[in-house]
C-alpha atoms as a PDB file:
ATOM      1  CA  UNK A   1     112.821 108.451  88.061  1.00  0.00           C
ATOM      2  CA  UNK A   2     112.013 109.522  91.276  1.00  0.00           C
ATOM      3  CA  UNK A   3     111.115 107.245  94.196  1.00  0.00           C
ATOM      4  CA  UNK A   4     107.587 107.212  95.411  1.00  0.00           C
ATOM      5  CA  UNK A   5     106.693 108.244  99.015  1.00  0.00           C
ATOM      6  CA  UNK A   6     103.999 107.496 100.688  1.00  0.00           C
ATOM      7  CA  UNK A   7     103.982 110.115 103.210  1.00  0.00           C
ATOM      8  CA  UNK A   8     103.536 112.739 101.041  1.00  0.00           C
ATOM      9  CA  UNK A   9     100.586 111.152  98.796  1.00  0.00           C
ATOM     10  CA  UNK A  10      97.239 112.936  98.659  1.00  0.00           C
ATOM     11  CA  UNK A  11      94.637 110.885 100.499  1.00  0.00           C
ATOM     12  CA  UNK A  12      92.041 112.158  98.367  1.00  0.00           C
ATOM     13  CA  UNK A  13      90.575 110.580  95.086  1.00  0.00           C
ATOM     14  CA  UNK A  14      92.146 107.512  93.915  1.00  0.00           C
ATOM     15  CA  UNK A  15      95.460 105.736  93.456  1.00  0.00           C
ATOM     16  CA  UNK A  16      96.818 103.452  91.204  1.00  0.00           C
ATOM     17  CA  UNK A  17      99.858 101.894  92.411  1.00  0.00           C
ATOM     18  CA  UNK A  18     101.882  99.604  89.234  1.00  0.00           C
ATOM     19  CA  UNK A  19     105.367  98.425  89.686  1.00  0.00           C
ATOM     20  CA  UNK A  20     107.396  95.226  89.816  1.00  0.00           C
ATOM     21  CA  UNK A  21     107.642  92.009  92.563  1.00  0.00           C
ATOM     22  CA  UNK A  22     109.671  93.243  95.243  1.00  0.00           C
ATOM     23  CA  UNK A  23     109.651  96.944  94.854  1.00  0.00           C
ATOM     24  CA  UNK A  24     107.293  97.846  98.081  1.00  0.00           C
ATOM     25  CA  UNK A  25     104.131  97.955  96.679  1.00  0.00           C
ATOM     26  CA  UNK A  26     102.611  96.219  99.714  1.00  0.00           C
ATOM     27  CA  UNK A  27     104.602  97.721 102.497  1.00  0.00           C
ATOM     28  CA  UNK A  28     103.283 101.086 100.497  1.00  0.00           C
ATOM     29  CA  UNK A  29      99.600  99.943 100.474  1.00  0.00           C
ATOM     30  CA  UNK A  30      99.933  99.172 104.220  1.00  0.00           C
ATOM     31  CA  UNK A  31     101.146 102.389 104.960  1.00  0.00           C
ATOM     32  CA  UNK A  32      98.361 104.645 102.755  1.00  0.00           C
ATOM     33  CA  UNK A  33      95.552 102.240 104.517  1.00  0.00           C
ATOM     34  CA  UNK A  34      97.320 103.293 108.048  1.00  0.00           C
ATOM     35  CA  UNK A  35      97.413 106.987 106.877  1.00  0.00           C
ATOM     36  CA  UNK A  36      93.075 106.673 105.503  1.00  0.00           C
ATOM     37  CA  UNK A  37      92.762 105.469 108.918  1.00  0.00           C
ATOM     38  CA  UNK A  38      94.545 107.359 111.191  1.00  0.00           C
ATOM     39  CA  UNK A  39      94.604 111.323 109.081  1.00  0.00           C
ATOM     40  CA  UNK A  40      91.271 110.685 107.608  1.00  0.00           C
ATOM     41  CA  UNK A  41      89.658 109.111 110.450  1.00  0.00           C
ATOM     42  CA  UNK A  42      88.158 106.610 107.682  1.00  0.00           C
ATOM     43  CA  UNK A  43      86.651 103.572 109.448  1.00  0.00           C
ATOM     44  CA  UNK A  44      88.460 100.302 107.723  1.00  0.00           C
ATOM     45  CA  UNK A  45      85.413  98.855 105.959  1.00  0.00           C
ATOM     46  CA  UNK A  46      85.427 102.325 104.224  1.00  0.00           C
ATOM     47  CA  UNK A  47      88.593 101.941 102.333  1.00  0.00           C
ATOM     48  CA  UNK A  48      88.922  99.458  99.021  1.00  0.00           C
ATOM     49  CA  UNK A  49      91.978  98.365  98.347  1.00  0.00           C
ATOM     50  CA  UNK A  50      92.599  95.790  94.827  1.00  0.00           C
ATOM     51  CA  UNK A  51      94.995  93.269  94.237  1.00  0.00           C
ATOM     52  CA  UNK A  52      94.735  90.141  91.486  1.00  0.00           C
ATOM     53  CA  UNK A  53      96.137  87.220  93.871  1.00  0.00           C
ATOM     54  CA  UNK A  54      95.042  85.485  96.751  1.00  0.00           C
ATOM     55  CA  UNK A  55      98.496  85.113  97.491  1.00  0.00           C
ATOM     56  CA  UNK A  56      98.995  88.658  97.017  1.00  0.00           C
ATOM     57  CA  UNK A  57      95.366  89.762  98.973  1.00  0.00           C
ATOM     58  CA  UNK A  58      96.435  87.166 102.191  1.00  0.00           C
ATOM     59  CA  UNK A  59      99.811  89.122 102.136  1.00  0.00           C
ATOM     60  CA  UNK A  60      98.178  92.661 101.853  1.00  0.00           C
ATOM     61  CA  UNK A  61      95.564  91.861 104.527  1.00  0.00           C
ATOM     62  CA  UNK A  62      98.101  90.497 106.513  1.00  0.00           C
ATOM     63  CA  UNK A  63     100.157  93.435 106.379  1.00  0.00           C
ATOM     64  CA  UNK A  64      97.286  95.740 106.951  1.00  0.00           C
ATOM     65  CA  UNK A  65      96.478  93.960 109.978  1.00  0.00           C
ATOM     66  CA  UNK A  66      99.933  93.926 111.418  1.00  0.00           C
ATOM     67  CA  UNK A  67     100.693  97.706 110.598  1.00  0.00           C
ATOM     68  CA  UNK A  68      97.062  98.781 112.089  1.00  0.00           C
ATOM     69  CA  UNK A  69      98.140  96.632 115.302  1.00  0.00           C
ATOM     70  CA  UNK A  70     101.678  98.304 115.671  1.00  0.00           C
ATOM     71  CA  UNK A  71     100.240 101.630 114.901  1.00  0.00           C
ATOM     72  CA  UNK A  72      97.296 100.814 118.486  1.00  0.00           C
ATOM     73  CA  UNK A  73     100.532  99.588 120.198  1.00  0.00           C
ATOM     74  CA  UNK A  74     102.144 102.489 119.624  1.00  0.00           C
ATOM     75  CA  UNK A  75      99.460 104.760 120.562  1.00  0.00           C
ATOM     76  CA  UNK A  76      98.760 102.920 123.758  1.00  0.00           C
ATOM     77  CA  UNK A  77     102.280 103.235 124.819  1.00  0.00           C
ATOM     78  CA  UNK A  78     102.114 106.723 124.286  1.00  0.00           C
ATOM     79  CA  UNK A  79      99.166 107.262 126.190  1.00  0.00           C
ATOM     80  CA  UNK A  80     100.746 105.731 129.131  1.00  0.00           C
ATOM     81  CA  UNK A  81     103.892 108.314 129.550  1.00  0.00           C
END
């Protein structure tokens, strides 16, 4: 089997991502979201993303949030130099 990457996913049409606890599927989520927004210039509110918890949609939001903040950081910081 080979392993998934999210860098190289199409970020057109849809995606079903199905695997086990503890294999990445939210740090992979995060990253496709970041990817919508940043290569796609897709505003946040634009972009569904599905999960059957709350548990699992507070994590996922969470994670979201964080990467999206990181990613601003990092762009500021940029800017600056």
């Amino acid at each position: 089997m080979q392993a998934l990457d999210p860098l190289r996913l199409p970020l057109a049409g849809r995606l079903l991502l199905e695997a086990s606890a503890g294999t990445g599927k939210t740090w992979t989520l995060s990253l496709l979201v970041l990817r919508l927004v940043v290569e796609r210039s897709l505003e946040i509110d634009h972009i569904l993303v599905l999960t059957y918890t709350r548990a699992a949609t507070a994590e996922l939001k969470s994670r979201i949030r964080a990467r999206l903040r990181q990613a601003q950081v990092n762009q500021d910081r940029k800017s600056v130099v």
